[in-house]
N, C-alpha and C. Protein backbone atom coordinates (compact mmCIF):
# COMPACT_ATOMS: atom_id res chain seq x y z
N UNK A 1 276.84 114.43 33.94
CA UNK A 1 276.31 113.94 35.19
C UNK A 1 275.15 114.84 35.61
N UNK A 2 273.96 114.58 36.01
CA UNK A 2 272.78 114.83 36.43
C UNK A 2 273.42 115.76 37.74
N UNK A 3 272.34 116.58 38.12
CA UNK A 3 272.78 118.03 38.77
C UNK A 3 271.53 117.21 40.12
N UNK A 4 271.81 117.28 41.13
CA UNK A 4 271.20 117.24 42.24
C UNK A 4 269.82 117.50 42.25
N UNK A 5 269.40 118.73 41.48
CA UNK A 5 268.18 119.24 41.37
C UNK A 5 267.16 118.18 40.30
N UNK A 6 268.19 117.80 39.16
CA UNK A 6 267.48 117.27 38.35
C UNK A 6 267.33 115.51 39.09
N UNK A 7 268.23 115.01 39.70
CA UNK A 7 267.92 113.96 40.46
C UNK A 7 267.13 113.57 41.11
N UNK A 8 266.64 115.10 42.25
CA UNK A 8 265.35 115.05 42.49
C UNK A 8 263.93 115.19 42.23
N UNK A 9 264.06 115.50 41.12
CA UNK A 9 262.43 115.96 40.01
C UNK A 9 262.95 114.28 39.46
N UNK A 10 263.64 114.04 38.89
CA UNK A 10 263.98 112.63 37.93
C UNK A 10 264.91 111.50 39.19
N UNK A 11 264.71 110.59 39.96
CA UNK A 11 265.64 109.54 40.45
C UNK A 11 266.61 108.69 39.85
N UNK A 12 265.73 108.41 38.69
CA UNK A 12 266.45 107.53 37.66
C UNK A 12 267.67 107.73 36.94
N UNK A 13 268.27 107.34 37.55
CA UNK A 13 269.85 107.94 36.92
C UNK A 13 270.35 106.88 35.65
N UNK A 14 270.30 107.64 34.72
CA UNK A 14 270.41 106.45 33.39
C UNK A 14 271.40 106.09 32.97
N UNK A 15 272.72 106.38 33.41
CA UNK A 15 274.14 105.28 33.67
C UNK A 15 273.83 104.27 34.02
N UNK A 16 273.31 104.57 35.30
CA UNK A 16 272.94 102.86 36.40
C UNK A 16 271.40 102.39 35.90
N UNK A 17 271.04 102.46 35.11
CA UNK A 17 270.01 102.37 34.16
C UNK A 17 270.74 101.11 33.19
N UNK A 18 271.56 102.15 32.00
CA UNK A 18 271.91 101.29 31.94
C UNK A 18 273.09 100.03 32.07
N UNK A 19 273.58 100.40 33.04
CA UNK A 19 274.56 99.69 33.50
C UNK A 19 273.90 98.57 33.94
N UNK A 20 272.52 98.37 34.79
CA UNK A 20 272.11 97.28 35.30
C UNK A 20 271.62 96.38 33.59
N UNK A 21 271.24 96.93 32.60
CA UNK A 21 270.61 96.26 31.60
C UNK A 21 271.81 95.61 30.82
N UNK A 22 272.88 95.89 30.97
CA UNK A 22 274.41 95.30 30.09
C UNK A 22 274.78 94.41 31.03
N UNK A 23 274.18 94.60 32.55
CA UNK A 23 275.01 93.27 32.79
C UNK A 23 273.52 92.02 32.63
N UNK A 24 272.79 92.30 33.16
CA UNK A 24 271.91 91.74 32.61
C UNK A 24 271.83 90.57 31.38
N UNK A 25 272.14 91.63 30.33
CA UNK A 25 272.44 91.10 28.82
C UNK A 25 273.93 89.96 29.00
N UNK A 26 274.70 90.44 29.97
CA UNK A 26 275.73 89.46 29.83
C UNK A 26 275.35 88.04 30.57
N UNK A 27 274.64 88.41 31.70
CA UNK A 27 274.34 87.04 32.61
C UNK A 27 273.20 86.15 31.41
N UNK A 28 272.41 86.53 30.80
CA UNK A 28 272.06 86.13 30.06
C UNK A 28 272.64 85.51 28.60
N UNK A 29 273.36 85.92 27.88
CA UNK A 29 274.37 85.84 26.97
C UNK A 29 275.11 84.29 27.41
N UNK A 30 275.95 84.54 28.71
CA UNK A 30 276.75 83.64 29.28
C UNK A 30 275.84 82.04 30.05
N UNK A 31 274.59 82.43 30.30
CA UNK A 31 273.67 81.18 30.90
C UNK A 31 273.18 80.72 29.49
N UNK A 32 272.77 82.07 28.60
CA UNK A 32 272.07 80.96 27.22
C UNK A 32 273.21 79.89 26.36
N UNK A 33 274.30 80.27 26.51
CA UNK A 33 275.73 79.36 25.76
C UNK A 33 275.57 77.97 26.78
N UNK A 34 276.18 78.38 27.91
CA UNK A 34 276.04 77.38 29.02
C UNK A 34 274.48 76.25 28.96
N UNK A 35 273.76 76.66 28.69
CA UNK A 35 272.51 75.56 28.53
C UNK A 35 272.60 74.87 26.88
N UNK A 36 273.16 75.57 26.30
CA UNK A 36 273.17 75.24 25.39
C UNK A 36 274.21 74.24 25.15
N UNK A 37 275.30 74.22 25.93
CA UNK A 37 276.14 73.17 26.33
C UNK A 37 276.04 71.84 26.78
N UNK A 38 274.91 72.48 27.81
CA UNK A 38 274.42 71.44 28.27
C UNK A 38 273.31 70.37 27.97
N UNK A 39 272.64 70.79 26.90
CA UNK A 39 271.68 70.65 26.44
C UNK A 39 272.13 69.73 24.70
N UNK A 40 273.19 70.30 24.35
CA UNK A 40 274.02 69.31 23.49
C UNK A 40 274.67 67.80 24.21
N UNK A 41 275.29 67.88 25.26
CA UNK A 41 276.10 67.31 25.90
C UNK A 41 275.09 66.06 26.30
N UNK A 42 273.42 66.51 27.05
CA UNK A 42 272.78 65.63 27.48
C UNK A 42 271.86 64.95 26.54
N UNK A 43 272.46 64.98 24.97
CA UNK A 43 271.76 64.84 23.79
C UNK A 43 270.25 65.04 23.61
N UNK A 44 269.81 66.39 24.12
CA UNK A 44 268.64 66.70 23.92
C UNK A 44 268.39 67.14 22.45
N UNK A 45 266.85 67.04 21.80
CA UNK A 45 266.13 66.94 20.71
C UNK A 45 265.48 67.98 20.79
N UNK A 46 265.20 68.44 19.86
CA UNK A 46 263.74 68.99 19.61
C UNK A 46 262.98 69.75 20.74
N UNK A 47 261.75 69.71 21.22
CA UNK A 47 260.76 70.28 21.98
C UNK A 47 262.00 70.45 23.08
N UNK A 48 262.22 69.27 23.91
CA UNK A 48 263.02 69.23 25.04
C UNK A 48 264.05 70.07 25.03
N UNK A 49 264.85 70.06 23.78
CA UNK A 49 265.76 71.54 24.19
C UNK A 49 265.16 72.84 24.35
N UNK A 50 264.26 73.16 24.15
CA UNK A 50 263.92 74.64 24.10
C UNK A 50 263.30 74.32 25.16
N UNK A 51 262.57 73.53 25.33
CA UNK A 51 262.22 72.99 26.73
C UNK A 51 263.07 73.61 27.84
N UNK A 52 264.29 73.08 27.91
CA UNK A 52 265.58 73.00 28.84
C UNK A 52 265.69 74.31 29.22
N UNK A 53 265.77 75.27 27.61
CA UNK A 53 266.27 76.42 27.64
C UNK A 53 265.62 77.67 28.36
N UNK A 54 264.03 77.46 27.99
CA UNK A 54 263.36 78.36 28.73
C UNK A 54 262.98 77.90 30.02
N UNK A 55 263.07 76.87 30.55
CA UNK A 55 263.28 76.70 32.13
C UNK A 55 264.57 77.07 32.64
N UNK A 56 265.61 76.91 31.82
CA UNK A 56 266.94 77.45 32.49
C UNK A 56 266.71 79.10 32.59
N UNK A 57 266.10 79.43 31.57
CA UNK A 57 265.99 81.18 31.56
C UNK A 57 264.92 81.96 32.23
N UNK A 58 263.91 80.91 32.82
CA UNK A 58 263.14 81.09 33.96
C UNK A 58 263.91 81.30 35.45
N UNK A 59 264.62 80.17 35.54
CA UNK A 59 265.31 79.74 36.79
C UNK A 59 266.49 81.03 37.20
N UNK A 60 267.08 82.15 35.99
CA UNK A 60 268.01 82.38 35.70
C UNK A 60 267.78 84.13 36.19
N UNK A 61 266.68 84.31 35.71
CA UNK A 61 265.59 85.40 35.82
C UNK A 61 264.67 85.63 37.37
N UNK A 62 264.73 84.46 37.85
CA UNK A 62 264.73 84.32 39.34
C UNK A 62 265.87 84.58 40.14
N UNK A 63 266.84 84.15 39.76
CA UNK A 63 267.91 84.00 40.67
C UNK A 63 268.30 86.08 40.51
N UNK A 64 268.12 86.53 39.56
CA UNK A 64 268.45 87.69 39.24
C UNK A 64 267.24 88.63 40.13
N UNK A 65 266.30 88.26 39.70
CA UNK A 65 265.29 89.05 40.83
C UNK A 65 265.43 89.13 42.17
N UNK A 66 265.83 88.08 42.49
CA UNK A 66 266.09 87.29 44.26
C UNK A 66 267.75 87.83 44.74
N UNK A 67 268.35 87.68 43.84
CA UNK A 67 269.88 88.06 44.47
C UNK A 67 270.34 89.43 44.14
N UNK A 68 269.96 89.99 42.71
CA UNK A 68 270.78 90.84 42.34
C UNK A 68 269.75 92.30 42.59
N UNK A 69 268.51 92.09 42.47
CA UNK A 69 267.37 93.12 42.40
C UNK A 69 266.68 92.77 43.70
N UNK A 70 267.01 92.09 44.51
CA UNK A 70 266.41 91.76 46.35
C UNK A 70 265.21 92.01 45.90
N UNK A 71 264.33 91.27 44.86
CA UNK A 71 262.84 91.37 44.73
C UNK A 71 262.43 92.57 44.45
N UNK A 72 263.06 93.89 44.44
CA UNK A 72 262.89 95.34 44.48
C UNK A 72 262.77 95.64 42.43
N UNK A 73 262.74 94.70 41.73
CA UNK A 73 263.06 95.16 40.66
C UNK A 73 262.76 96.60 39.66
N UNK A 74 261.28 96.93 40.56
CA UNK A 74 261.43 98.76 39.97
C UNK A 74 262.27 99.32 40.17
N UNK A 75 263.15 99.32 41.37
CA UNK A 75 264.26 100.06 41.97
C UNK A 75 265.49 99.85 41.09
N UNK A 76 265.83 99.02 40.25
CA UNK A 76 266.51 98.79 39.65
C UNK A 76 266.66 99.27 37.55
N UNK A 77 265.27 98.65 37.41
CA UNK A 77 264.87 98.70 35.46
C UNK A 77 263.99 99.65 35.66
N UNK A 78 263.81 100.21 34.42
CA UNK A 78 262.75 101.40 34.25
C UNK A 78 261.50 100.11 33.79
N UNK A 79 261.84 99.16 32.58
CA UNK A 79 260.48 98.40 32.26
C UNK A 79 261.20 96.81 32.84
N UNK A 80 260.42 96.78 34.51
CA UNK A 80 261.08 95.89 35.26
C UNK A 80 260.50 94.45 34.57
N UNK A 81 259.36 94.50 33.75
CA UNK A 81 258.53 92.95 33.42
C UNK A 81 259.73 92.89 32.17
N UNK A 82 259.92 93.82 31.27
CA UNK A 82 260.58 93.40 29.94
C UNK A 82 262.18 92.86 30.03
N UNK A 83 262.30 93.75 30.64
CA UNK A 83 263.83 94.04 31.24
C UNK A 83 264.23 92.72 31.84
N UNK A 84 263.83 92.68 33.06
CA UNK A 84 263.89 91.40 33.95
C UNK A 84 263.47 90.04 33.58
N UNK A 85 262.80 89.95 32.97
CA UNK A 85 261.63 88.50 33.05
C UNK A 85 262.15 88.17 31.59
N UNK A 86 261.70 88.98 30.64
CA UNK A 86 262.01 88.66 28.93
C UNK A 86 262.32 89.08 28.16
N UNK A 87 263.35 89.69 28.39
CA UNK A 87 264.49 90.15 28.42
C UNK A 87 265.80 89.36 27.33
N UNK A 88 266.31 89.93 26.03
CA UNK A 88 267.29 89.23 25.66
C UNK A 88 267.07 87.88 25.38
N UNK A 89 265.59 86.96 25.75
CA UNK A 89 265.08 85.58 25.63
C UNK A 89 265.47 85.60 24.30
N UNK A 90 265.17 86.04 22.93
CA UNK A 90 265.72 86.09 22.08
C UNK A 90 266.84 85.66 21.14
N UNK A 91 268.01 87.02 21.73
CA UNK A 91 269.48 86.95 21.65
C UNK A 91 270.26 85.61 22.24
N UNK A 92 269.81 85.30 23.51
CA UNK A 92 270.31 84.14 23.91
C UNK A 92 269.68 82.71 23.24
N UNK A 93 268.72 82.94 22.81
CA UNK A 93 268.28 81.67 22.21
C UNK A 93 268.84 81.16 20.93
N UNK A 94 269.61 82.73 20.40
CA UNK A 94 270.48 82.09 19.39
C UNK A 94 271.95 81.74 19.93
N UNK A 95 272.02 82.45 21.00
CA UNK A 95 273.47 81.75 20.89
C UNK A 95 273.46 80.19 21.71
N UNK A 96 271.93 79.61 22.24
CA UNK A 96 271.74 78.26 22.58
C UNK A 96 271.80 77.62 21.13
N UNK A 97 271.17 78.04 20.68
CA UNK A 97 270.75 77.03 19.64
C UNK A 97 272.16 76.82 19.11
N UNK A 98 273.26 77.86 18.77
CA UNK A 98 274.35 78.03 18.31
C UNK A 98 275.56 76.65 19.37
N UNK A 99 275.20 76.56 20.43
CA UNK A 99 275.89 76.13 21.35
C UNK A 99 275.23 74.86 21.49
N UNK A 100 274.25 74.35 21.16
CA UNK A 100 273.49 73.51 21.58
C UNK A 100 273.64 72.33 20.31
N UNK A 101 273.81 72.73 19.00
CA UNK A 101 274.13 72.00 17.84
C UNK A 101 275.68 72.06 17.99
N UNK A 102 276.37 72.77 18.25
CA UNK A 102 277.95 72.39 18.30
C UNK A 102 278.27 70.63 19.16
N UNK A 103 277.95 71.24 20.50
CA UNK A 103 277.85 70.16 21.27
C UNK A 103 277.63 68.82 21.08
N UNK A 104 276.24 68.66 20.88
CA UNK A 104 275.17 67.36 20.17
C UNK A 104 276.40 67.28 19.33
N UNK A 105 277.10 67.66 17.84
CA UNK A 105 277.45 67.41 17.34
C UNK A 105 278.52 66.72 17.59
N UNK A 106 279.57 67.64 18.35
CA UNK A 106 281.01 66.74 19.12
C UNK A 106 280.44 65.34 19.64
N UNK A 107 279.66 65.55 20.66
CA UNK A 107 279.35 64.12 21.18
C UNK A 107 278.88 63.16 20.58
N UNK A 108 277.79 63.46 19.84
CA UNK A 108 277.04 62.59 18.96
C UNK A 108 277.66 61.87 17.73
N UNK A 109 279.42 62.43 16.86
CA UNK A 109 279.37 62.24 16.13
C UNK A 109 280.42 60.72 16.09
């Protein structure tokens, strides 16, 4: 644990560093499955699913700035644009795509 002195030369306390970036990774993780659900379910194709997906992960990335980071997001991430905004876009896009062909499939078949 960081010593008072060093808290104040350094603020950034890198537990809650990264503690804010794991949950992060989970709200993300858990919304990219979920669209991807949904996005099977409403038999989306092609363009339109990824479509779906990166407006859901727009919308998702807002709601996180606005509720969880009160717009303050330096106060929160050390790299608040990567961290926050595009962020894990990636990782979750596989587990859409993963979630998104299951789905389509159940329903569709």
């Amino acid at each position: 644990m960081p010593t008072e002195r060093e808290l104040a030369i350094s603020p950034i306390v890198q537990e809650s560093v990264q503690h804010n970036t794991q949950v992060i990774s989970n709200i993300r993780s858990l919304t990219a499955s979920l669209f991807g659900v949904a996005s099977g379910i409403l038999g989306l194709e092609s363009y339109s699913g990824f479509l779906f997906y990166l407006l859901g992960t727009f919308f998702v990335s807002v709601l996180i700035w606005s509720i969880l980071a009160k717009g303050k997001q330096e106060d929160y991430f050390q790299g608040a644009w990567s961290e926050l905004w595009a962020g894990d876009v990636l990782n979750g896009g596989m587990s859409f795509v993963l979630t998104w062909t299951l789905f389509y499939g159940l329903v569709r078949a």
